[in-house]
Each structure stands twice: as structure tokens, then as C-alpha cells.
N, C-alpha and C. Protein backbone atom coordinates (compact mmCIF):
# COMPACT_ATOMS: atom_id res chain seq x y z
N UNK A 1 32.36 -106.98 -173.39
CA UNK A 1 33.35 -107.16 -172.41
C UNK A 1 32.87 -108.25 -171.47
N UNK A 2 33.61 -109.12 -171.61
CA UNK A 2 33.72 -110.43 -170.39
C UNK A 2 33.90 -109.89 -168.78
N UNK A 3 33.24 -110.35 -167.78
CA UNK A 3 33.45 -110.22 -166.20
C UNK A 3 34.82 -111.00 -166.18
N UNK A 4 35.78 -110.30 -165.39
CA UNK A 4 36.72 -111.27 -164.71
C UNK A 4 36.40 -111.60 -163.56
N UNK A 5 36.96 -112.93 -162.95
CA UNK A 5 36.83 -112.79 -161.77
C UNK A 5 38.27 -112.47 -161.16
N UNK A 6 37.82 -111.16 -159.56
CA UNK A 6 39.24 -110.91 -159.40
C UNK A 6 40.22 -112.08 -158.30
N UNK A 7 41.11 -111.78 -157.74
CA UNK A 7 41.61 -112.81 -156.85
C UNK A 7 40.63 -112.70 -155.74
N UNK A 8 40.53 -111.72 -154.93
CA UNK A 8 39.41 -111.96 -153.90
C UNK A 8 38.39 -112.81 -154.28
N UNK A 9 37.57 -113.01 -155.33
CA UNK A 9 36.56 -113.42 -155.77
C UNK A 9 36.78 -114.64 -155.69
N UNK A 10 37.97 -115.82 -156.58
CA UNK A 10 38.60 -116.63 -156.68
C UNK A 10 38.84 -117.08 -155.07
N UNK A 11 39.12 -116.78 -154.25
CA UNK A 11 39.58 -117.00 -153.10
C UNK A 11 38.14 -117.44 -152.31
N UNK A 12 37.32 -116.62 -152.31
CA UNK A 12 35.91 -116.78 -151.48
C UNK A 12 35.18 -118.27 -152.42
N UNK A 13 34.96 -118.00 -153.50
CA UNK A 13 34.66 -119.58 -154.33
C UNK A 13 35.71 -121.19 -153.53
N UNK A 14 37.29 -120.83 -153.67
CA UNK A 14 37.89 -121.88 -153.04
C UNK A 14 36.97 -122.46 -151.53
N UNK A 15 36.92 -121.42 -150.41
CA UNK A 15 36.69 -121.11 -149.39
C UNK A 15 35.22 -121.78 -149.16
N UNK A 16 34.34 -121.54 -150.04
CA UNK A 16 33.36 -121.98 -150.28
C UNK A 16 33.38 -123.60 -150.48
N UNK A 17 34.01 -123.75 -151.11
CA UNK A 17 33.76 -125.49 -151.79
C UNK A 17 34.34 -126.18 -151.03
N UNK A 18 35.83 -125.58 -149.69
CA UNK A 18 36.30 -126.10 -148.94
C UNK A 18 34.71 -126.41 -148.16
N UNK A 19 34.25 -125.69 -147.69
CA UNK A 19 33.53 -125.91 -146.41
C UNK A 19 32.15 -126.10 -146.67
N UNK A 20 31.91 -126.62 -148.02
CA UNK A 20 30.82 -127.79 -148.62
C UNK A 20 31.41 -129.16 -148.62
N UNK A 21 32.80 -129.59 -149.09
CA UNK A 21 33.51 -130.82 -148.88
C UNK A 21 33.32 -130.87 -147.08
N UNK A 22 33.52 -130.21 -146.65
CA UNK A 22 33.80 -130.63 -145.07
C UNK A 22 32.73 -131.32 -144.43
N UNK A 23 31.53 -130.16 -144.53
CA UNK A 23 30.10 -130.11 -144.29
C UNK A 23 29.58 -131.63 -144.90
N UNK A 24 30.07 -131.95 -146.32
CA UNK A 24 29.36 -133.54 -147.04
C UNK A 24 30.41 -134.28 -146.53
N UNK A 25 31.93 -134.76 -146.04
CA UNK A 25 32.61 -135.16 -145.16
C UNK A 25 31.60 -135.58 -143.67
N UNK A 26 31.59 -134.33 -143.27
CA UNK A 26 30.86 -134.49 -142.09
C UNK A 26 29.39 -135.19 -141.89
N UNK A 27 28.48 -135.15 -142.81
CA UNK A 27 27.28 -135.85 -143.07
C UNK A 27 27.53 -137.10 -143.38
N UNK A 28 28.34 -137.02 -144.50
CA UNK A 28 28.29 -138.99 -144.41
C UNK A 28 28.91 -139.68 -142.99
N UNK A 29 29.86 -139.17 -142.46
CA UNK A 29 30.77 -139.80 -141.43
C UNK A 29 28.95 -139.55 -140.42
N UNK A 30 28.39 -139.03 -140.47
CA UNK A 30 27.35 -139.06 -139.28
C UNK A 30 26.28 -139.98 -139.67
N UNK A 31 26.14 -140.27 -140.95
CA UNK A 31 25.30 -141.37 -141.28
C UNK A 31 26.01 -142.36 -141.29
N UNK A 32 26.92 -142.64 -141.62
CA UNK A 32 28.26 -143.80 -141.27
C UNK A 32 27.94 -144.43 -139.72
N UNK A 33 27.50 -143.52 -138.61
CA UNK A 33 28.08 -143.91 -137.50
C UNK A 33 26.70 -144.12 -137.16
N UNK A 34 25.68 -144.13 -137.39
CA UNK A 34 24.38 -144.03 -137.18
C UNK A 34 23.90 -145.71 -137.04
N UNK A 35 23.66 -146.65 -136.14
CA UNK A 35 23.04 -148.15 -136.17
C UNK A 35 21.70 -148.00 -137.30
N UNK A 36 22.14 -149.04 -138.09
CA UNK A 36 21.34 -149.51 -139.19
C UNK A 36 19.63 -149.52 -138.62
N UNK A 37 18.74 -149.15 -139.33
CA UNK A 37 17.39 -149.24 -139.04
C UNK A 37 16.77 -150.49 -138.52
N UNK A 38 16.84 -151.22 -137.64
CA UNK A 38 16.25 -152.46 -137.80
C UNK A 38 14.73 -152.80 -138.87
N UNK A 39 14.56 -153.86 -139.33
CA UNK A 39 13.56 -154.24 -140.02
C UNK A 39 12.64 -155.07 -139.41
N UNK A 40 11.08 -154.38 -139.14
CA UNK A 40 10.29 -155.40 -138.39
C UNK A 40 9.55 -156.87 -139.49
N UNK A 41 9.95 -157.66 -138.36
CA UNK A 41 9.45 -159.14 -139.37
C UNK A 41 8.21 -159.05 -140.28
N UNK A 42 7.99 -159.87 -141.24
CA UNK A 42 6.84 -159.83 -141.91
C UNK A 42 6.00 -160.00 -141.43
N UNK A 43 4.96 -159.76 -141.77
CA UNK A 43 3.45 -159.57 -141.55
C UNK A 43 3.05 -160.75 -141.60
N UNK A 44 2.70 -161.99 -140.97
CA UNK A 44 1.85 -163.46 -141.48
C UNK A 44 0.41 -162.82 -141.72
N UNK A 45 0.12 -163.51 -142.78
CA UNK A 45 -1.14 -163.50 -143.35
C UNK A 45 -1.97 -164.98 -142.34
N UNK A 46 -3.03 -164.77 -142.39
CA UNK A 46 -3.99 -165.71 -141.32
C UNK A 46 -3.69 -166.71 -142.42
N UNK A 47 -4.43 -168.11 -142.07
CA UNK A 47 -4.21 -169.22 -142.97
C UNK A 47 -5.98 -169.06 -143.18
N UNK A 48 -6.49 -168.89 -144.91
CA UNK A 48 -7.56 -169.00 -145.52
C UNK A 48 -8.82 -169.54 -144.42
N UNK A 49 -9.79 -169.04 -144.49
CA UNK A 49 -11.32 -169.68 -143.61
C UNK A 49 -11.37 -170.86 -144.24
N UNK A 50 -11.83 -172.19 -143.78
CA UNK A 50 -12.25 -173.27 -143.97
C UNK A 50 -14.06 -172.86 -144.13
N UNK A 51 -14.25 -172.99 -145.44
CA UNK A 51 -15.86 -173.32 -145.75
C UNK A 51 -16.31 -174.35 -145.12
N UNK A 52 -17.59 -173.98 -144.47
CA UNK A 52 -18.53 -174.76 -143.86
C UNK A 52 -19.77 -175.22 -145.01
N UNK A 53 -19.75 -176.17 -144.69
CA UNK A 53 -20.85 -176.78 -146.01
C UNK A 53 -22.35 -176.10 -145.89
N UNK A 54 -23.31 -175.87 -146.15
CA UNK A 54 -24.47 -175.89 -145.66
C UNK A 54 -25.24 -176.48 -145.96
N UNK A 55 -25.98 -176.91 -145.15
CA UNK A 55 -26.92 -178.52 -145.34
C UNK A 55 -28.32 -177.79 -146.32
N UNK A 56 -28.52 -179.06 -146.94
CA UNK A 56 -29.32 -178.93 -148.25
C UNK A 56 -30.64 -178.83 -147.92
N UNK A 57 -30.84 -178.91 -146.40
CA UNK A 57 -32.39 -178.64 -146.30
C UNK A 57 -33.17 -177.28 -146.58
N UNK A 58 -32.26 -176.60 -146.99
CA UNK A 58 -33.04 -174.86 -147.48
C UNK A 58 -32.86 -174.06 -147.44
N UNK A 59 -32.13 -174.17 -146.06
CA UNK A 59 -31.84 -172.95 -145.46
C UNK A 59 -31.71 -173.20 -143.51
N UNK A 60 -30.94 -172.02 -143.10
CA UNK A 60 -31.45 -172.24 -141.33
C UNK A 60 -32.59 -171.36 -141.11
N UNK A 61 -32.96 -171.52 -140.20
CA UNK A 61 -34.31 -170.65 -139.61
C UNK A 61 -33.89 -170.33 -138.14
N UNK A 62 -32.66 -170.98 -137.35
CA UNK A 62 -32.50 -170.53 -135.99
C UNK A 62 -31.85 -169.41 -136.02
N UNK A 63 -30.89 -168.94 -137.27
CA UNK A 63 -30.11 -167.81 -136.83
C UNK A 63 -30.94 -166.57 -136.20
N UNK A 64 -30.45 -165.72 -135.77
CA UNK A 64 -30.64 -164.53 -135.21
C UNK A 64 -31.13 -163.65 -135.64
N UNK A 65 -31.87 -163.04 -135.86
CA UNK A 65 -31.88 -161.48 -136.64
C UNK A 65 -30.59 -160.22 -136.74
N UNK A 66 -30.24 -159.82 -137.51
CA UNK A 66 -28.77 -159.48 -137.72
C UNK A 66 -29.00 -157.97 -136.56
N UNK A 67 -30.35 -157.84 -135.99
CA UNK A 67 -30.73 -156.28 -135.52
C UNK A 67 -29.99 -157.32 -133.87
N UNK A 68 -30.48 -158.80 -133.85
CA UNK A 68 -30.44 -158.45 -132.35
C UNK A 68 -29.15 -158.97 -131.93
N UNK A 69 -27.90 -159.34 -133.13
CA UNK A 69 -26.72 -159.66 -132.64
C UNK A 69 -25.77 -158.22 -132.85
N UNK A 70 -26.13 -157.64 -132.77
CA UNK A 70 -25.59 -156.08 -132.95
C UNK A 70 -26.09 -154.90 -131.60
N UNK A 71 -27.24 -155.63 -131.06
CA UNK A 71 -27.80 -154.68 -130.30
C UNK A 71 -26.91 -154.42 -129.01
N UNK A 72 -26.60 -153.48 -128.93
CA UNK A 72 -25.91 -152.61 -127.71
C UNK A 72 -26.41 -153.33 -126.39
N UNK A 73 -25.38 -153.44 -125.32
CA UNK A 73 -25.67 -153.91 -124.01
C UNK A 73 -25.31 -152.98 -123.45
N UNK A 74 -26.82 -152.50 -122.70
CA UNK A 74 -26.71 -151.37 -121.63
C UNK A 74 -27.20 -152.11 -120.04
N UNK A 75 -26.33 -151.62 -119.50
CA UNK A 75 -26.04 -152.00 -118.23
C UNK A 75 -27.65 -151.25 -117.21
N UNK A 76 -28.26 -152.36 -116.62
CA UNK A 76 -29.30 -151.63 -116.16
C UNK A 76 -29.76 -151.79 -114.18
N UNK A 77 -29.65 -150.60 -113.57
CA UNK A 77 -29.51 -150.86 -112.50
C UNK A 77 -30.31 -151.76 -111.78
N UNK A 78 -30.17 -152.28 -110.63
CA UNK A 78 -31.52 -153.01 -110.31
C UNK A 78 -32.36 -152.19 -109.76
N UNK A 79 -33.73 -152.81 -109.77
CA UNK A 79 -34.65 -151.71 -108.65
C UNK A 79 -35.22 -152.82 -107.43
N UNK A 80 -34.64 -153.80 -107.33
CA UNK A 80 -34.53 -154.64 -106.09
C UNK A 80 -33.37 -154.77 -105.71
N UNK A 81 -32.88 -154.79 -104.04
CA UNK A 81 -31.45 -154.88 -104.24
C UNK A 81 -31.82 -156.44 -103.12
N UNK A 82 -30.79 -157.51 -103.59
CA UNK A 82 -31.47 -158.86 -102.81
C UNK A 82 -30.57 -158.33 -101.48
N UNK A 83 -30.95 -158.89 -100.39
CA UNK A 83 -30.36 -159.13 -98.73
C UNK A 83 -30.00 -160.11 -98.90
N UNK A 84 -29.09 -160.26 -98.26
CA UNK A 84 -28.21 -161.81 -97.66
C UNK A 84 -28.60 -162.06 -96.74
N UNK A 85 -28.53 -162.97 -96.39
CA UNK A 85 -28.86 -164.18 -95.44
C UNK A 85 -27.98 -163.65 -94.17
N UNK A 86 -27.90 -163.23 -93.05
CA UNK A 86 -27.08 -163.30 -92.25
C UNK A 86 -26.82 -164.50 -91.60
N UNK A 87 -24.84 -164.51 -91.77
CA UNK A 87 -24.44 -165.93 -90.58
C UNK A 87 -25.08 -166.12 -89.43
N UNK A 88 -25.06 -167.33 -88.57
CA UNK A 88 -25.52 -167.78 -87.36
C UNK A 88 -24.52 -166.90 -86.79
N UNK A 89 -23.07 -166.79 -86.57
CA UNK A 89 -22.14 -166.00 -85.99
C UNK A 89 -22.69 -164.51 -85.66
N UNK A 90 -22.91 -164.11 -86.97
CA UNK A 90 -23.32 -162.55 -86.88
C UNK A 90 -24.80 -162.38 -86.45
N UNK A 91 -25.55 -163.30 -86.27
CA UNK A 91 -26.63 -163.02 -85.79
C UNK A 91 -26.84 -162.84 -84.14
N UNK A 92 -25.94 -164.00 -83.55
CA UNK A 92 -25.03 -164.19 -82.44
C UNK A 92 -24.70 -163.16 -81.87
N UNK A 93 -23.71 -162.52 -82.75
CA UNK A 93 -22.78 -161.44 -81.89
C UNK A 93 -23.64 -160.00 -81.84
N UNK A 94 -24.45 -159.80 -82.81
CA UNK A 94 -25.63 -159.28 -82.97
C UNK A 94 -26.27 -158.50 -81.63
N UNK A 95 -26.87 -160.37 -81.51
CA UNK A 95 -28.07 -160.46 -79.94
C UNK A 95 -26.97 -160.36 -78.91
N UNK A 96 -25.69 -160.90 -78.95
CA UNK A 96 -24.48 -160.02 -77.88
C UNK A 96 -24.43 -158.56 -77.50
N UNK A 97 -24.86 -157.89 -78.50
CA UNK A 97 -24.19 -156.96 -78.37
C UNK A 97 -25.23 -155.88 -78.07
N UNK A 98 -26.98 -156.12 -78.58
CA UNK A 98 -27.46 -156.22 -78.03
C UNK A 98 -27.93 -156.03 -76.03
N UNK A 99 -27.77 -157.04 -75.77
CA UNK A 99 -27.83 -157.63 -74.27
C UNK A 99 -26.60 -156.64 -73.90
N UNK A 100 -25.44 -156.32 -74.44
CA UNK A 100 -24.71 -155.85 -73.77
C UNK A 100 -25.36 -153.90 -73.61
N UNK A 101 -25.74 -153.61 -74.90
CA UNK A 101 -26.13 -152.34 -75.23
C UNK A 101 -27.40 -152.20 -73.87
N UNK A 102 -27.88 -152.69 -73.73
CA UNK A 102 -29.38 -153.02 -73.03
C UNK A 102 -28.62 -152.59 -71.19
N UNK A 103 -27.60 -153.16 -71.17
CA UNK A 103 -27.21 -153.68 -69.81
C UNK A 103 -25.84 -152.36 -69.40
N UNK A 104 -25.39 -151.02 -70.37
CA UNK A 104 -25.22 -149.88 -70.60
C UNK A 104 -23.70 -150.37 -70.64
N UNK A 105 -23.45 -151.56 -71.51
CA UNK A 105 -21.94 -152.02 -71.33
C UNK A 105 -21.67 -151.59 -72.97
N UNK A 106 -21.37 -150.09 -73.03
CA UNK A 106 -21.40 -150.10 -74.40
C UNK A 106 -20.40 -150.27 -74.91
N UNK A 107 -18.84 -150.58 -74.21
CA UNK A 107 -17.33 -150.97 -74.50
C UNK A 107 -17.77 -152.03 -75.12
N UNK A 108 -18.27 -153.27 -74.65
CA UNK A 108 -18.61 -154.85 -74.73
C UNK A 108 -19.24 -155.07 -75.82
N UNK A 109 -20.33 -153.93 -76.28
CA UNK A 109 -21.04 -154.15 -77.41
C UNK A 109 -20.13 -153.66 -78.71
N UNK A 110 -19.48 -152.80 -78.27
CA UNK A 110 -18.65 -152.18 -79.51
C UNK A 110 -17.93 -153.19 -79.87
N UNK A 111 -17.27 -153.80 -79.07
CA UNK A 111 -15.91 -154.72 -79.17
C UNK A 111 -16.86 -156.26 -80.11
N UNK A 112 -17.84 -156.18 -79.36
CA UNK A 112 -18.39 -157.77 -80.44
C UNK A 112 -19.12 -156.78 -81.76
N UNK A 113 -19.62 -155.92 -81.89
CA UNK A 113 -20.17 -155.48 -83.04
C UNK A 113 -18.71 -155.43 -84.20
N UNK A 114 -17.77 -154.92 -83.76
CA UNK A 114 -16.72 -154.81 -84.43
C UNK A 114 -16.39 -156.34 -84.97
N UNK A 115 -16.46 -157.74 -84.01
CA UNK A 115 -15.98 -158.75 -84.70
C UNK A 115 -17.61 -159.15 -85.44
N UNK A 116 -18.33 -158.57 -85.62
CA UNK A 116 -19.53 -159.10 -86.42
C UNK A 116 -19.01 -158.47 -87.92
N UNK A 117 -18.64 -157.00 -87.65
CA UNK A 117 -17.95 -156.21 -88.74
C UNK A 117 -17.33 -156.48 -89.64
N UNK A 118 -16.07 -157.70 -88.73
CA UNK A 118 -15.41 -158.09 -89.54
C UNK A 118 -15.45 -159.38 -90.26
N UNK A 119 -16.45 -160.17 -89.99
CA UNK A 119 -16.99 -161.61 -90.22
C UNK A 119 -18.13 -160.76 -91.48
N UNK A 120 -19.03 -160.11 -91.04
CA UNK A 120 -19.45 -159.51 -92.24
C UNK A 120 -19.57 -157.93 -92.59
N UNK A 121 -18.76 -158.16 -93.51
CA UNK A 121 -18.56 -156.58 -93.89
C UNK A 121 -19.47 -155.97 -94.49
N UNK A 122 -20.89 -156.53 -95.32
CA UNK A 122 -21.97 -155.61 -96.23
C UNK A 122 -22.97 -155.88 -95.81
N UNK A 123 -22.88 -155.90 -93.96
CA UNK A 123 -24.22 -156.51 -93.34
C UNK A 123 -24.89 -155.08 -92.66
N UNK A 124 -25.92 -154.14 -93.18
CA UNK A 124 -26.40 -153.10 -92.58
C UNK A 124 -26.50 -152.95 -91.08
N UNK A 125 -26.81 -154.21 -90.67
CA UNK A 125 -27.34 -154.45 -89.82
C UNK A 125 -26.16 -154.14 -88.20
N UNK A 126 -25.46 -154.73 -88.66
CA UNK A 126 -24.05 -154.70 -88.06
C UNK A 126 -23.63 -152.68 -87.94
N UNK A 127 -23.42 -152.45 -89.07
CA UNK A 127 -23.46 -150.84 -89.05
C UNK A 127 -24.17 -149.81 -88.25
N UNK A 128 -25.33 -150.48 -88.27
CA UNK A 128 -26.63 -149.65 -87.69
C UNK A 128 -26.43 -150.03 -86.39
N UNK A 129 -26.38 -150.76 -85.83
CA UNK A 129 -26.14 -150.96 -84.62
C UNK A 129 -24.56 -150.49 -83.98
N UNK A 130 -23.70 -150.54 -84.68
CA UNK A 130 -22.72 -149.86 -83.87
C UNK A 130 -22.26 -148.45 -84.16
N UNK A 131 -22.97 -147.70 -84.91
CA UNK A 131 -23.18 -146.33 -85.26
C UNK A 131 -24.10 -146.07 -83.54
N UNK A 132 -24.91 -146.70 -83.51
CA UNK A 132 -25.81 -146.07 -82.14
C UNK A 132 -25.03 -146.54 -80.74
N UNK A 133 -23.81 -147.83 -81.06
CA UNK A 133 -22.76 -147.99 -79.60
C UNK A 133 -21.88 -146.83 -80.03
N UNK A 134 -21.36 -146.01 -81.10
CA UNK A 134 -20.67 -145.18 -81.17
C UNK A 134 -21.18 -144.09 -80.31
N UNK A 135 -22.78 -143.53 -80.72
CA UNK A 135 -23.24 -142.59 -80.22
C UNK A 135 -23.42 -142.75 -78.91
N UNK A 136 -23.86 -143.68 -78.51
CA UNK A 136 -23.83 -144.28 -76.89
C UNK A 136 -23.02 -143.58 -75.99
N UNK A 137 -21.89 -144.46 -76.84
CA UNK A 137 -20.36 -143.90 -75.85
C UNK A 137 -20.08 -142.39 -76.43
N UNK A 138 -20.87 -141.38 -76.77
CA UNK A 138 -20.44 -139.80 -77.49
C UNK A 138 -19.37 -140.03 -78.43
N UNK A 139 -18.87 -140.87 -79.27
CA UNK A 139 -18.00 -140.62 -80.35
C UNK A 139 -18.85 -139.87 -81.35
N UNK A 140 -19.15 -138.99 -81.73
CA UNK A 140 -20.26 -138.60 -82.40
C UNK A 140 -19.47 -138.21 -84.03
N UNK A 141 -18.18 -138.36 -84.43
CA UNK A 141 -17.66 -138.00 -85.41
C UNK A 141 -18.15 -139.71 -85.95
N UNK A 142 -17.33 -140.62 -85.37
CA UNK A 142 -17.12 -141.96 -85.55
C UNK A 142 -18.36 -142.72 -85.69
N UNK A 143 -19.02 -142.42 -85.19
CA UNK A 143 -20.89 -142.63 -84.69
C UNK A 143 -21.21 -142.29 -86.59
N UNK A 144 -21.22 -141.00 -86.72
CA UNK A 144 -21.44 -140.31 -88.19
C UNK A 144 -20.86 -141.22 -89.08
N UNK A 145 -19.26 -141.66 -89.35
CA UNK A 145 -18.81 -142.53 -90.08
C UNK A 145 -19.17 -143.54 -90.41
N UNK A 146 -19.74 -144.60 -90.09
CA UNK A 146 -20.10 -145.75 -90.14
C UNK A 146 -21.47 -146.04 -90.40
N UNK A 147 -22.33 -144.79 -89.60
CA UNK A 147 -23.85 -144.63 -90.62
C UNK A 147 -23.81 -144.39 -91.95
N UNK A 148 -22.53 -143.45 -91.91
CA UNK A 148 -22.89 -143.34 -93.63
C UNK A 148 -22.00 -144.26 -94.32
N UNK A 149 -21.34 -145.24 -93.99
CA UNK A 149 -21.26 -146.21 -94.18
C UNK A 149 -22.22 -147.32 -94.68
N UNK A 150 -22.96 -147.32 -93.43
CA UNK A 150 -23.99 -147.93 -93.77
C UNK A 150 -24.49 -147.59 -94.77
N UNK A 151 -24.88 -146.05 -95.37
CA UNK A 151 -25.79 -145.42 -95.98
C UNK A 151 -24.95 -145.65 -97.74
N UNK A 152 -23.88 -146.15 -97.53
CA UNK A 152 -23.25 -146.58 -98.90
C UNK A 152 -23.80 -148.08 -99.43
N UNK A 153 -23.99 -148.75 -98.11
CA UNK A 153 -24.01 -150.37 -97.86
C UNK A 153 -25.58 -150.89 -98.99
N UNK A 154 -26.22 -149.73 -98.28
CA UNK A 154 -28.00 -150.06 -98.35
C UNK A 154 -28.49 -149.05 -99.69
N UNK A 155 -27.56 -148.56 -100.56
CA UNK A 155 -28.20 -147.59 -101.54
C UNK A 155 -29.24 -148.56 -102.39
N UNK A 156 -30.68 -148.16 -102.79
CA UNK A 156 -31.23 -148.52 -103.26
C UNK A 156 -32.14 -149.30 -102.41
N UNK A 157 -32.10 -149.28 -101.09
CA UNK A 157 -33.05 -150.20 -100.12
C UNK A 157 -33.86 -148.79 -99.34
N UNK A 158 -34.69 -147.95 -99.82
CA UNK A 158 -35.38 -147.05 -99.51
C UNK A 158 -35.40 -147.12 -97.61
N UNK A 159 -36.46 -147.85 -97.69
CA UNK A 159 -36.22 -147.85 -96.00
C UNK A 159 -35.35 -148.56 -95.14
N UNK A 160 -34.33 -148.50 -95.25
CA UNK A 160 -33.21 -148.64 -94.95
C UNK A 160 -32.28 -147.67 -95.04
N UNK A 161 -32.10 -146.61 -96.23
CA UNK A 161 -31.63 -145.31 -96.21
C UNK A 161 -32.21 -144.40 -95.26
N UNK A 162 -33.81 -144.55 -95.31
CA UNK A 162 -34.46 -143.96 -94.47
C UNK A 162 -34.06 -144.15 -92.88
N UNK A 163 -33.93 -145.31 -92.68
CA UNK A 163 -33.39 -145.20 -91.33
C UNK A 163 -31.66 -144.84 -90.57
N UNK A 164 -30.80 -145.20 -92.16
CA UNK A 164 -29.72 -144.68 -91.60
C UNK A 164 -29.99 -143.12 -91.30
N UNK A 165 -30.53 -142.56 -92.64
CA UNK A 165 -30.22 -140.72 -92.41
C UNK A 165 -31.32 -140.12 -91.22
N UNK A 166 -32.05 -140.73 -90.65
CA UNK A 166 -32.62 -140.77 -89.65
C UNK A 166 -31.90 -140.81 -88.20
N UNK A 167 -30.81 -141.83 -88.26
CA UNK A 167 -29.91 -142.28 -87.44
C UNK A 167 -28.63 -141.28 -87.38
N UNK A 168 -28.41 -140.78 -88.55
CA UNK A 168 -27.60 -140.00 -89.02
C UNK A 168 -27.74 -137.98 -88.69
N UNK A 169 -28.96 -138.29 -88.89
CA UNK A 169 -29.81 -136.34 -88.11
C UNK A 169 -29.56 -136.60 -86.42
N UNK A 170 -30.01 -137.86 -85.69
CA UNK A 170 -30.17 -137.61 -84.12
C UNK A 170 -28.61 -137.79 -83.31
N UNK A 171 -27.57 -138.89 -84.80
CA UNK A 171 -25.96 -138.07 -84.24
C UNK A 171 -25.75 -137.04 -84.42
N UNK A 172 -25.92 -135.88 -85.68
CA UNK A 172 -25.77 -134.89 -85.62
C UNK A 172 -26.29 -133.84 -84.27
N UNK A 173 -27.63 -134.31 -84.57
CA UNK A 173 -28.74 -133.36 -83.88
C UNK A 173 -28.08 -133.78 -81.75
N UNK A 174 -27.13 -134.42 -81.61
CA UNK A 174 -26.76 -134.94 -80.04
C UNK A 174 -25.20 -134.29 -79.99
N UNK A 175 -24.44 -134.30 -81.61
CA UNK A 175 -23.46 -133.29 -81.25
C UNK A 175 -23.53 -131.93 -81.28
N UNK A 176 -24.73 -131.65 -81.50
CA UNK A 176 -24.88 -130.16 -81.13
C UNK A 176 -24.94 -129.42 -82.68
N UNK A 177 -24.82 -129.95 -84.07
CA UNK A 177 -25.18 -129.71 -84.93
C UNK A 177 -26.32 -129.44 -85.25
N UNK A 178 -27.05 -128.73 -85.75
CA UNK A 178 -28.73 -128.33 -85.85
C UNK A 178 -28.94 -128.46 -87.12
N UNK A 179 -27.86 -127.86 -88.07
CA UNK A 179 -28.16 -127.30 -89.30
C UNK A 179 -27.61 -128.91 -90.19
N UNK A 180 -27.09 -129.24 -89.93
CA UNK A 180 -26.72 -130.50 -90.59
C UNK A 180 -27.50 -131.95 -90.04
N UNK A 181 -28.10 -131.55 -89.17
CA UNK A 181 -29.31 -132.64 -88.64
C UNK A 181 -30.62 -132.19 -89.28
N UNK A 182 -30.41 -130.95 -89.46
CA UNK A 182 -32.08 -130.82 -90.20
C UNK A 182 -31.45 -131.11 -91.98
N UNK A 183 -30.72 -131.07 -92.68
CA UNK A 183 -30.23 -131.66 -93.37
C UNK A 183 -30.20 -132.98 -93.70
N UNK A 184 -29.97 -133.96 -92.68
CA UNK A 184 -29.92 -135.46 -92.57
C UNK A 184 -31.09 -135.59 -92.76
N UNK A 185 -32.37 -135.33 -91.62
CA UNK A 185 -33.59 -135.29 -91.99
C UNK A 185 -34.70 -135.08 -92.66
N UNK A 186 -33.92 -134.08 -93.87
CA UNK A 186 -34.33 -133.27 -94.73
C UNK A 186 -34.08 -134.45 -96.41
N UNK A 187 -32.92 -134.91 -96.42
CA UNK A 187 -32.80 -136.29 -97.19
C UNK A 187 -33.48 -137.95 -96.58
N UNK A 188 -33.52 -138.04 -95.48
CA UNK A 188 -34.36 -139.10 -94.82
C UNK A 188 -35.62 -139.35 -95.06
N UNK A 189 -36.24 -138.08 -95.80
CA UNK A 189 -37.88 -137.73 -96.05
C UNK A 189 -37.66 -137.60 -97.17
N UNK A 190 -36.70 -137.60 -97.91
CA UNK A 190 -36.78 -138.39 -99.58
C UNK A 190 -36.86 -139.69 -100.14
N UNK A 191 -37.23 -140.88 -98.48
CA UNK A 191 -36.82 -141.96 -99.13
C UNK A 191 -38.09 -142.09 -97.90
């Protein structure tokens, strides 16, 4: 005995193939509407190396050793750090400021240390001295700032660190800090 199929059966098959036509209707019309792939240009090939002749005397003998054109460059800190020369200006405003510090005009000294500051900006010297017109006049936050300023300026100049964090314990140790001045002093005696 053969399966029939009944009308329900017949009906769900129609139903079916309707809404596979629709569904492949619907896919092409969405690849239809889709902008074409663009194509990236060809690839140029380099134009061939030009051979270099090599001279018939034997051979070279200057090239390199193949170890030391390969060898890694490591970056190596210095363990001298050079000083600059200070301007005639800043040496100037310097001994200004100075004479003024001396004479308890510590507004006068601040105000020319500041234009030494700004004529030279990586001059310790300049720093150190108006870290102590800061402290002068009790700015003792601002006083702190600019020593360790300094103390960025001079890394690697031992006694010179030594004297900022030195400079740096007796602002602490004048704002009434104890524990962070014996601290300052406590790194000052590492250098």
C-alpha cells in the first residue's frame, strides 16, 4: 500500500514553498541593494635590486662583523650629569637677589629670583635660592614646591640632592612638620 498524501498535507507543502520563494525573493533583492565590494588596487612589485659589481681585489676587509651590526642599542644613563654655564643675566639677578635677601627685602628678592626663573629654567641655583625667599617670607607649602623642583632639576648630582633635601627637612622641620623633616633628612643622608 502506497502513502497518500491528504489535502491538509498538500496544503502545508504549497505553504511551504510559498515562503521559501519569498524568503529567496527576499535575499536576492537584499544582495541586489547591497554597494558592490570595492577592489583594492594592485600590489606594485618594487623594481628588481641593481647589482653592485665587486671589485676584483679579493674581497672587502672594512665590512663589519655581522655580530656588531645587529647588536642591540641600550640606552645608558649618565653617571656625570654636565652643568651649564650660567648667563651673565642670571648670575646678575642672582647677586640681586642676594643683596636683597641679606638686606630682609624678601618681596624684592622673590620678584628678581622669579625673572632669573624665567630666563633660566634648569638652573638649580635659581631654585635653591628662592625655595629659602619662599621660606623667608613663611610660604612653607610653596617654599617645599620648588625645592623639590629643584630636587627633579639636579637628579644624579649627589651633592646637590644632598643639599636640596637638606633644604627641604628645615622647610618642613619650620612648618612644624617633624615627621616628614626627619624623612627629608633621612633621604639627604643617602646622597
Amino acid at each position: 500500500m502506497t502513502p497518500t498524501l491528504t489535502s491538509l498535507d498538500k496544503s502545508y507543502w504549497r505553504q511551504a514553498r510559498r515562503l521559501i520563494g519569498i524568503a529567496s525573493l527576499l535575499f536576492i533583492s537584499a544582495c541586489a541593494s547591497t554597494p558592490p565590494l570595492s577592489v583594492p588596487p594592485p600590489i606594485k612589485t618594487p623594481p628588481p635590486a641593481v647589482a653592485i659589481p665587486i671589485p676584483d681585489s679579493g674581497g672587502i676587509s672594512e665590512l663589519p662583523e655581522p655580530v656588531e651590526i645587529n647588536k642591540p642599542i641600550v640606552p645608558v644613563s649618565p653617571t656625570v650629569i654636565e652643568t651649564h654655564r650660567q648667563s651673565d643675566a642670571v648670575i646678575a639677578l642672582l647677586d640681586s637677589a642676594e643683596t636683597a635677601q641679606q638686606q630682609g627685602d624678601f618681596k624684592s628678592a622673590q620678584t628678581t629670583l622669579q625673572r632669573a626663573q624665567r630666563i633660566a629654567p634648569r638652573d638649580p641655583a635659581v631654585y635653591y635660592n628662592l625655595a629659602i625667599t619662599h621660606r623667608n617670607l613663611e610660604d612653607y607649602r610653596l617654599a617645599e614646591q620648588v625645592a623639590l623642583k629643584g630636587v627633579s632639576i639636579v637628579q644624579g648630582q649627589r651633592d646637590q640632592l644632598r643639599k636640596f633635601w637638606l633644604l627641604i627637612a628645615d622647610i618642613r622641620l619650620q612648618a612644624g612638620d617633624i615627621v616628614a623633616a626627619e624623612k627629608a633628612e633621612h633621604t639627604a643622608s643617602r646622597y
